[in-house]
C-alpha atoms as a PDB file:
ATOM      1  CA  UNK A   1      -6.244   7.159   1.701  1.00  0.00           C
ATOM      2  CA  UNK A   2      -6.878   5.372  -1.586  1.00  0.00           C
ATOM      3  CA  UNK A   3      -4.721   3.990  -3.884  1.00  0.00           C
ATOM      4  CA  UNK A   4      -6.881   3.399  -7.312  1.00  0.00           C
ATOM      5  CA  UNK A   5      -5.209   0.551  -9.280  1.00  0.00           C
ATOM      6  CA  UNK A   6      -6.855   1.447 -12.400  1.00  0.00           C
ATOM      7  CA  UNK A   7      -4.285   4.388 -12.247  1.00  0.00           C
ATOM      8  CA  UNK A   8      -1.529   1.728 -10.680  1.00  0.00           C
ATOM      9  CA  UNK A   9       0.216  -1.329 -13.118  1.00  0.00           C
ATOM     10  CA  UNK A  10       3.524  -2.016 -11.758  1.00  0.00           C
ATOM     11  CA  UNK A  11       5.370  -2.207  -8.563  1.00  0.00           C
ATOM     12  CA  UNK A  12       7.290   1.079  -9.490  1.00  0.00           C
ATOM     13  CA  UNK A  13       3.948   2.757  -9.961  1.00  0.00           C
ATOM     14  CA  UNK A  14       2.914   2.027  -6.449  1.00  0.00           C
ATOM     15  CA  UNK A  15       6.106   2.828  -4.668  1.00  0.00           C
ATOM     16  CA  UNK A  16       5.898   6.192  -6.602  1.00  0.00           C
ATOM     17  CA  UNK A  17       2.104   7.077  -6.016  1.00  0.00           C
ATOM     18  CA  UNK A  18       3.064   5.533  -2.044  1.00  0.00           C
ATOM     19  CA  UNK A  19       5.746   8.043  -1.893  1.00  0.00           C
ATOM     20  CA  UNK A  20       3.403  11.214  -2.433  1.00  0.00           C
ATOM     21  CA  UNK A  21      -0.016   9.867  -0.974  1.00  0.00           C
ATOM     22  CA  UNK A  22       2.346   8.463   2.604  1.00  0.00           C
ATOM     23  CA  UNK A  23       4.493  11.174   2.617  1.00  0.00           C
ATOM     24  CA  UNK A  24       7.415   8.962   2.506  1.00  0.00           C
ATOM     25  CA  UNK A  25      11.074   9.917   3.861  1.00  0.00           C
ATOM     26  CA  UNK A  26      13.057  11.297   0.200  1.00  0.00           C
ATOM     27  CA  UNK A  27      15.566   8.816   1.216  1.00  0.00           C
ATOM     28  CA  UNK A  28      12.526   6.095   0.900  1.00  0.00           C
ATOM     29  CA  UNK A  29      13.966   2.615  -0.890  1.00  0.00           C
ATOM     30  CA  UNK A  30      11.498   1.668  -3.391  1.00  0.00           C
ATOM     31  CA  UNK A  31      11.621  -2.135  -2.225  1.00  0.00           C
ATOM     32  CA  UNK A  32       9.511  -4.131   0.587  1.00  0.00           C
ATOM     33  CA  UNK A  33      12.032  -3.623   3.306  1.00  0.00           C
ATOM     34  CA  UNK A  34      12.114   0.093   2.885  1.00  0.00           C
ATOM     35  CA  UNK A  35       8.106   0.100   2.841  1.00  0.00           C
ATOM     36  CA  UNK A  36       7.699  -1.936   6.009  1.00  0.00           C
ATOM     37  CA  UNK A  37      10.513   0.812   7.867  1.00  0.00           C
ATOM     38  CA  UNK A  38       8.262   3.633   6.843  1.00  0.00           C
ATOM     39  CA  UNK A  39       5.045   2.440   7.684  1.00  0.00           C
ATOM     40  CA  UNK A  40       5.742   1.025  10.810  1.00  0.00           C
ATOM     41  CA  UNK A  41       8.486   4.401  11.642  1.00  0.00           C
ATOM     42  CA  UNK A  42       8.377   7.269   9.235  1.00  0.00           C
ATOM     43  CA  UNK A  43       4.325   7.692   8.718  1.00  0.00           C
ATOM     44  CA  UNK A  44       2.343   9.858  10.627  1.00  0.00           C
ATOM     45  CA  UNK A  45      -0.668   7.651  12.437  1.00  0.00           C
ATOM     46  CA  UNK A  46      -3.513   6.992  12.156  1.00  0.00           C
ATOM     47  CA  UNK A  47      -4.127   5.829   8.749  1.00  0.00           C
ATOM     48  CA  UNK A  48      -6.977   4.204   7.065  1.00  0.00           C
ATOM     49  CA  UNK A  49      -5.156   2.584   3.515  1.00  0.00           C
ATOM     50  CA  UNK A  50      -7.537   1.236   0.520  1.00  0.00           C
ATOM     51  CA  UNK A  51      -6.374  -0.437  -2.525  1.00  0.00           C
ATOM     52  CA  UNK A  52      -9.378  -0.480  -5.041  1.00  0.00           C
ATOM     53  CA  UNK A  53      -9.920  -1.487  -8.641  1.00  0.00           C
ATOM     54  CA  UNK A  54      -7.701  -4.407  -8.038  1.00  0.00           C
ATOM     55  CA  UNK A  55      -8.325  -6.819 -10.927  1.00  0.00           C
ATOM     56  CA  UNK A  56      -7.535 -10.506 -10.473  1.00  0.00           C
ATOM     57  CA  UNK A  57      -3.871 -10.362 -12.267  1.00  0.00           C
ATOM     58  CA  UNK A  58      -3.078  -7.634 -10.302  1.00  0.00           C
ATOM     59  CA  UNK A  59      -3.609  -9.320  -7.007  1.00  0.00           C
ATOM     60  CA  UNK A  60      -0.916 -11.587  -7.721  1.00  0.00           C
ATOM     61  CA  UNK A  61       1.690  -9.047  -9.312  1.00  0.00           C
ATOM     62  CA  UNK A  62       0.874  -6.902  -5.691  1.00  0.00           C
ATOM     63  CA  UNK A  63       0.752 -10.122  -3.266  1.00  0.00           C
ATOM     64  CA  UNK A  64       3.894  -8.904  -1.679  1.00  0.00           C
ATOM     65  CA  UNK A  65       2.780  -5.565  -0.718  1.00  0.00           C
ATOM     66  CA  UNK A  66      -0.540  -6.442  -0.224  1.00  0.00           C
ATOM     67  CA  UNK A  67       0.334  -8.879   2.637  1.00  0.00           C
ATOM     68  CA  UNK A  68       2.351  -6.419   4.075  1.00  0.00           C
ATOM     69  CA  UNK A  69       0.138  -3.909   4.488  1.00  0.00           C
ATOM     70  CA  UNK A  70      -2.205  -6.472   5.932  1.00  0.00           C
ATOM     71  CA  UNK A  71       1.063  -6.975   8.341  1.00  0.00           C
ATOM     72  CA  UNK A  72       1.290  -3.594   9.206  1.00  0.00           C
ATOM     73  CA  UNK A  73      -2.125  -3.109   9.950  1.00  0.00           C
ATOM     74  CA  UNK A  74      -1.673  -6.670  12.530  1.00  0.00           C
ATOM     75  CA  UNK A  75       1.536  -5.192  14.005  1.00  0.00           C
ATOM     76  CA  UNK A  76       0.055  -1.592  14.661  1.00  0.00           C
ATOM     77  CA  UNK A  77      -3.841  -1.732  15.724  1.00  0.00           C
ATOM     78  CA  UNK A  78      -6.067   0.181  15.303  1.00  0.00           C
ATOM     79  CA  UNK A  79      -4.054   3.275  14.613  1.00  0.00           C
ATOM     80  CA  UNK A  80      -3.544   1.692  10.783  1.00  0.00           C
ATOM     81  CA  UNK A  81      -6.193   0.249   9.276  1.00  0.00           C
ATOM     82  CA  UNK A  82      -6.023  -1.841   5.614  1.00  0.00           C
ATOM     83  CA  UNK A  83      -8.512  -2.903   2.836  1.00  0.00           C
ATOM     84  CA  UNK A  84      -8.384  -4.134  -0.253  1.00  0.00           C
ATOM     85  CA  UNK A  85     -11.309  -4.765  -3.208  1.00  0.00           C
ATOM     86  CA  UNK A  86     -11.665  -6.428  -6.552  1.00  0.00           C
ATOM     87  CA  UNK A  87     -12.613  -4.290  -9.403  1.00  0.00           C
ATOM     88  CA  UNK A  88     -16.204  -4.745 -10.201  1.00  0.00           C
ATOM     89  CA  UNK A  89     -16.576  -7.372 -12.562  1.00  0.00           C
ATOM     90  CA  UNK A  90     -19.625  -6.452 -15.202  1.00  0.00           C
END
């Protein structure tokens, strides 16, 4: 599953695109806490997670949820996998 960050600018963006492509619980939070419950409870496994296109200022807007993914993907194995790339820079 890919989440394209050309199509993604803010936090609220993510958590609704994350909603859809995860198949979040309707009663999902929209904050880090909420996130963390669902991927580690809620989401059917295994998943393989991208985040592509991510341009420099974006990594540090998406930090938080970038680590936690990276969390998620320490705390469950190989049944969730997590990578993230840089937008080609031409």
């Amino acid at each position: 599953m890919k989440f394209d960050f050309e199509r993604i600018g803010t936090v609220e963006d993510f958590y609704l695109v994350a909603m859809r492509e995860l198949k979040l619980p309707e009663h999902f939070g929209k904050n880090l806490d909420a996130l963390w419950d669902s991927i580690t409870g809620d989401i059917a496994l295994p998943v393989d997670v991208q985040f592509v296109n991510l341009s420099m200022g974006q990594l540090e807007t998406f930090e938080k949820l970038i680590s936690l993914f990276e969390e998620a993907a320490e705390e469950l194995g190989e049944n969730f996998n997590f990578e993230y790339y840089l937008k080609p820079m031409y």
